[in-house]
C-alpha atoms as a PDB file:
ATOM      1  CA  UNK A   1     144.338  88.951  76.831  1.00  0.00           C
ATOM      2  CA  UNK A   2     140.734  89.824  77.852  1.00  0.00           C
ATOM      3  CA  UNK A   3     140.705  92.080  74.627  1.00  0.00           C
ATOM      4  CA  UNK A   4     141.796  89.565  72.518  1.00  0.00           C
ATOM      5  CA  UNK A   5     138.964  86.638  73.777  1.00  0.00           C
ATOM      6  CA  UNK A   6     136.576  89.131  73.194  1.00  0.00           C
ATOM      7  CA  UNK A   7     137.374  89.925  70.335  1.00  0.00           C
ATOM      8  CA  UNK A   8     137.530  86.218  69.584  1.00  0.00           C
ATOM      9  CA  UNK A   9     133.968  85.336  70.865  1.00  0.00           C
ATOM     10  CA  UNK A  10     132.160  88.458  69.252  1.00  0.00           C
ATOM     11  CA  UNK A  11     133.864  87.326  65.797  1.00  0.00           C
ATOM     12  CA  UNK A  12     132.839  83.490  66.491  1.00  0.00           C
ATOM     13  CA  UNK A  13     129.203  85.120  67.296  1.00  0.00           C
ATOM     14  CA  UNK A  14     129.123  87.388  64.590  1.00  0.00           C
ATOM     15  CA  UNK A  15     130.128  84.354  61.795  1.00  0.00           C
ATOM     16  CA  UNK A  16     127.275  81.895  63.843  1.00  0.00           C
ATOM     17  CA  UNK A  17     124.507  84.263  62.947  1.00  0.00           C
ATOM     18  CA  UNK A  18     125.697  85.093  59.499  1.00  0.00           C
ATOM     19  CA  UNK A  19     126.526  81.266  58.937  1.00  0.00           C
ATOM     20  CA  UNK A  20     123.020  80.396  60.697  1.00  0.00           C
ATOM     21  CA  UNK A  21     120.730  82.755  58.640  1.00  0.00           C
ATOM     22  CA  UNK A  22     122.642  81.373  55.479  1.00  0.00           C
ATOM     23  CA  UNK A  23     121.885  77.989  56.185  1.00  0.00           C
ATOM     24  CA  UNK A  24     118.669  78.383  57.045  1.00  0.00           C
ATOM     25  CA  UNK A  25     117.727  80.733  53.729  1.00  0.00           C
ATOM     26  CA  UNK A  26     120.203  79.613  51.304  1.00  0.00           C
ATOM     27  CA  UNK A  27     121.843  76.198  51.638  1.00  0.00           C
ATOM     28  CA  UNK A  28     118.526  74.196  53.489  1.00  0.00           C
ATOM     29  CA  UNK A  29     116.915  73.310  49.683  1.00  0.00           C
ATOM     30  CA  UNK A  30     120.360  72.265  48.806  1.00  0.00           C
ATOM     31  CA  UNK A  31     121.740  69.639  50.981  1.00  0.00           C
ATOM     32  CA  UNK A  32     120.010  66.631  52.374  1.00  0.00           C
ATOM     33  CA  UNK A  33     117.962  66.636  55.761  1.00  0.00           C
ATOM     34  CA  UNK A  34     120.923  64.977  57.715  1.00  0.00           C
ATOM     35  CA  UNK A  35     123.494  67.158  56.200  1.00  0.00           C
ATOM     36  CA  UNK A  36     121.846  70.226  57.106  1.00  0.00           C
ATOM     37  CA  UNK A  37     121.436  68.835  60.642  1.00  0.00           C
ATOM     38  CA  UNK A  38     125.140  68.544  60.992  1.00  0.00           C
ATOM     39  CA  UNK A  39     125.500  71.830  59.648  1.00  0.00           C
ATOM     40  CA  UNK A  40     123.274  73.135  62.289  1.00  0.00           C
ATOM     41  CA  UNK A  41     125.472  71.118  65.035  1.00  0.00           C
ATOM     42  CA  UNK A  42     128.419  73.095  63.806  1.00  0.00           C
ATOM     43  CA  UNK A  43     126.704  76.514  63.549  1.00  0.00           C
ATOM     44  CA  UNK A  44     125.113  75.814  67.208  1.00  0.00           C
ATOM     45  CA  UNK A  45     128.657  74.927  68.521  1.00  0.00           C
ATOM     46  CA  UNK A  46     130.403  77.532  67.532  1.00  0.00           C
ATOM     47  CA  UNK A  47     127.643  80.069  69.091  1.00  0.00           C
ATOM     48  CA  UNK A  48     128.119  78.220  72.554  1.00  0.00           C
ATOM     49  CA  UNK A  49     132.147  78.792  72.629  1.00  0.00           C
ATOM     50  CA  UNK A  50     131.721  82.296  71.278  1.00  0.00           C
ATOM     51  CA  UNK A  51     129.316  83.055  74.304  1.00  0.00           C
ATOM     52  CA  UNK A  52     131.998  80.886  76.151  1.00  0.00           C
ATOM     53  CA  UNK A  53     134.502  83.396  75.148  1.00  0.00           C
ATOM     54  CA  UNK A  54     132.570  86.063  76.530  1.00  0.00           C
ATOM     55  CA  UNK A  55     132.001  85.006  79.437  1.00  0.00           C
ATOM     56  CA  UNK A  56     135.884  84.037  80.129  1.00  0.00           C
ATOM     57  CA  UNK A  57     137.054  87.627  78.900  1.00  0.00           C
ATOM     58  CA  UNK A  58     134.608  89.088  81.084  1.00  0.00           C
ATOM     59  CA  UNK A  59     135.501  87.111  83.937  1.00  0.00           C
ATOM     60  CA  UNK A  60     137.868  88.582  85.667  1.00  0.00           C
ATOM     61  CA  UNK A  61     139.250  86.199  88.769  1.00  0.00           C
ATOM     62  CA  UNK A  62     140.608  83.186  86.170  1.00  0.00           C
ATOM     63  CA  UNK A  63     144.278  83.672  84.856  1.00  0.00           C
ATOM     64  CA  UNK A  64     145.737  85.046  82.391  1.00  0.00           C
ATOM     65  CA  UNK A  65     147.460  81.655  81.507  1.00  0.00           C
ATOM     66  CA  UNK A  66     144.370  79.990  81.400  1.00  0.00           C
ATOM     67  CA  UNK A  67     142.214  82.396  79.704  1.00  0.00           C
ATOM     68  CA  UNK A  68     145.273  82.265  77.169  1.00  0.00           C
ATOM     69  CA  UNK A  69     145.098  78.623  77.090  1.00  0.00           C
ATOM     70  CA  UNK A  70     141.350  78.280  76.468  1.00  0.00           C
ATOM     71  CA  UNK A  71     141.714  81.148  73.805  1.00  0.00           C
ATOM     72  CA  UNK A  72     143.371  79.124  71.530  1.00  0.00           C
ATOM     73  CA  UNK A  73     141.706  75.298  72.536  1.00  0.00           C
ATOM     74  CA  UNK A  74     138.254  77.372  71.360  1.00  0.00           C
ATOM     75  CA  UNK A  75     140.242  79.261  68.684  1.00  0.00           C
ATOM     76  CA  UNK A  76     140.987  75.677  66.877  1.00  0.00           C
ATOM     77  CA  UNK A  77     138.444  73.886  68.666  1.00  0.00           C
ATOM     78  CA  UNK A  78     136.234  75.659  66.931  1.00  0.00           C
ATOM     79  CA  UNK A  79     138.269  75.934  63.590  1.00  0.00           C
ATOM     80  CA  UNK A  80     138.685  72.345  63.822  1.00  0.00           C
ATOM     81  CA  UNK A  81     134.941  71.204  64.600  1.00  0.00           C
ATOM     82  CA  UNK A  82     132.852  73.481  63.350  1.00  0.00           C
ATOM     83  CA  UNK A  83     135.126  74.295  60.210  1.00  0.00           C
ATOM     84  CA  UNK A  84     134.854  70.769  59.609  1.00  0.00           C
ATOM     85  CA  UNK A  85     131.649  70.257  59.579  1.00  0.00           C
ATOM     86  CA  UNK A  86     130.294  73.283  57.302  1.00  0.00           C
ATOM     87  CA  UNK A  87     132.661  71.486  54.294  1.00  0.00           C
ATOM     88  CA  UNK A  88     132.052  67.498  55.343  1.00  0.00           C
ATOM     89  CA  UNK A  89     127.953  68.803  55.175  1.00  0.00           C
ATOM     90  CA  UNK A  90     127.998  71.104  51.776  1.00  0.00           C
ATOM     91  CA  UNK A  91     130.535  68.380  50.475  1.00  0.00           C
ATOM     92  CA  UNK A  92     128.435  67.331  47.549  1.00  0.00           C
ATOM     93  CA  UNK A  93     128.074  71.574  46.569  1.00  0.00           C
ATOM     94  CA  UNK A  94     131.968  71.952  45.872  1.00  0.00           C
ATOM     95  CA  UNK A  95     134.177  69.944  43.461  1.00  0.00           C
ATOM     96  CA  UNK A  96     136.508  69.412  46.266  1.00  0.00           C
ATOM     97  CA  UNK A  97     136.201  66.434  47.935  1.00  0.00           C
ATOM     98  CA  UNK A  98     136.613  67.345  51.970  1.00  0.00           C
ATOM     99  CA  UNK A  99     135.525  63.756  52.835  1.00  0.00           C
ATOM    100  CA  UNK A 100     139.392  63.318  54.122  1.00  0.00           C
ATOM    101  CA  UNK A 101     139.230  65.545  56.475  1.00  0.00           C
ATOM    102  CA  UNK A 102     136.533  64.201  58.328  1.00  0.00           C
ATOM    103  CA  UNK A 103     139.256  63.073  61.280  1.00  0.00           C
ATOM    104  CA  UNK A 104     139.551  67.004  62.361  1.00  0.00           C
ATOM    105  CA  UNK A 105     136.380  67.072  63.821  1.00  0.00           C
ATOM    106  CA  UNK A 106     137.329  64.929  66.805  1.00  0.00           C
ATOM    107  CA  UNK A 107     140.606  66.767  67.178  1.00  0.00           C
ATOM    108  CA  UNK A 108     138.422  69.772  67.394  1.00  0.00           C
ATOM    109  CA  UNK A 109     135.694  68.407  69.455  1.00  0.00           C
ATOM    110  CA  UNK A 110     138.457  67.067  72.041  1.00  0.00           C
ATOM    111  CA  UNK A 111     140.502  70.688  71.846  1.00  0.00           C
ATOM    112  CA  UNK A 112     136.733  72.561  72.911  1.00  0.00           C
ATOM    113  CA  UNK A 113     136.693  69.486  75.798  1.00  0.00           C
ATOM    114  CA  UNK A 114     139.985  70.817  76.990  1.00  0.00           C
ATOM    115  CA  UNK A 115     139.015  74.080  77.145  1.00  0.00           C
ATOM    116  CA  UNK A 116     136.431  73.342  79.406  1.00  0.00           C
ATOM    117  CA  UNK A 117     138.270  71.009  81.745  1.00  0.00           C
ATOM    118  CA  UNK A 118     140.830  73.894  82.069  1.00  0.00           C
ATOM    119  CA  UNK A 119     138.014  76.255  82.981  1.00  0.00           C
ATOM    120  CA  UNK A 120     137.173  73.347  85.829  1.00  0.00           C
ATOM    121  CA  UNK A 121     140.292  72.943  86.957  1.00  0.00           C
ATOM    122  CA  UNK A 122     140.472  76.480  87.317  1.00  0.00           C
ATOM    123  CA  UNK A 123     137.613  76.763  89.633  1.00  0.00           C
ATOM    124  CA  UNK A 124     138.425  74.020  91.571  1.00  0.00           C
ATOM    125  CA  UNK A 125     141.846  75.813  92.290  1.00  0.00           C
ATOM    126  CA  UNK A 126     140.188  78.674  93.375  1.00  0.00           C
ATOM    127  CA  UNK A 127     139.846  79.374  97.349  1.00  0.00           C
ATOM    128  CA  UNK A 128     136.746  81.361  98.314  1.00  0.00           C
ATOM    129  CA  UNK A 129     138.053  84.642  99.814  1.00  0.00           C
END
């Protein structure tokens, strides 16, 4: 499982820098001030779970179940949310309208909560040794 989070959370990393530096260069002249600033939330979000990621597959004393657990809340969380977000923002650049799926990015907002209450929980399980 530790493979596959990192995996996860360089990927998530990876896209956040390429999606960043494309926002910043590309898509900044083309959007309005506000939508750009959403953008950025999304972009910024989905940098803080990927470095989330690495830190749980580097981690080695929380559980396989859990790190399994908050492998996929992040996976969608961050699908959800930040996915979201890049089409609701650049939704005037596309003839598709994505202004219905603007109820995903609470769904994916709550799903990266969960994944950090499970990390809590996890730690408040633990016994010092």
């Amino acid at each position: 499982m530790n493979k596959k989070v990192l995996i996860l959370g360089s990927v998530f990393g990876l896209l956040a820098v390429i999606i960043g530096a494309f926002a910043a260069h590309g898509l900044k002249p083309k959007i309005s001030p506000s939508s750009f600033q959403s953008f950025e939330t999304g972009v910024r979000y989905q940098m803080y779970h990927a470095l989330f990621l690495l830190f749980i597959g580097g981690f080695n004393s929380i559980s396989e179940k859990t790190k399994k657990y908050i492998f996929y809340l992040i996976g969608f969380g961050v699908l959800f949310f930040s996915g979201s977000i890049y089409c609701l923002a650049t939704n005037g650049l596309t003839a598709i309208n994505f202004s219905s799926i603007g109820f995903i990015t609470p769904i994916g907002g709550l799903l990266l909560i969960l994944s950090w209450l499970l990390l809590f929980i996890e730690f408040v399980k633990k016994t010092d040794k």
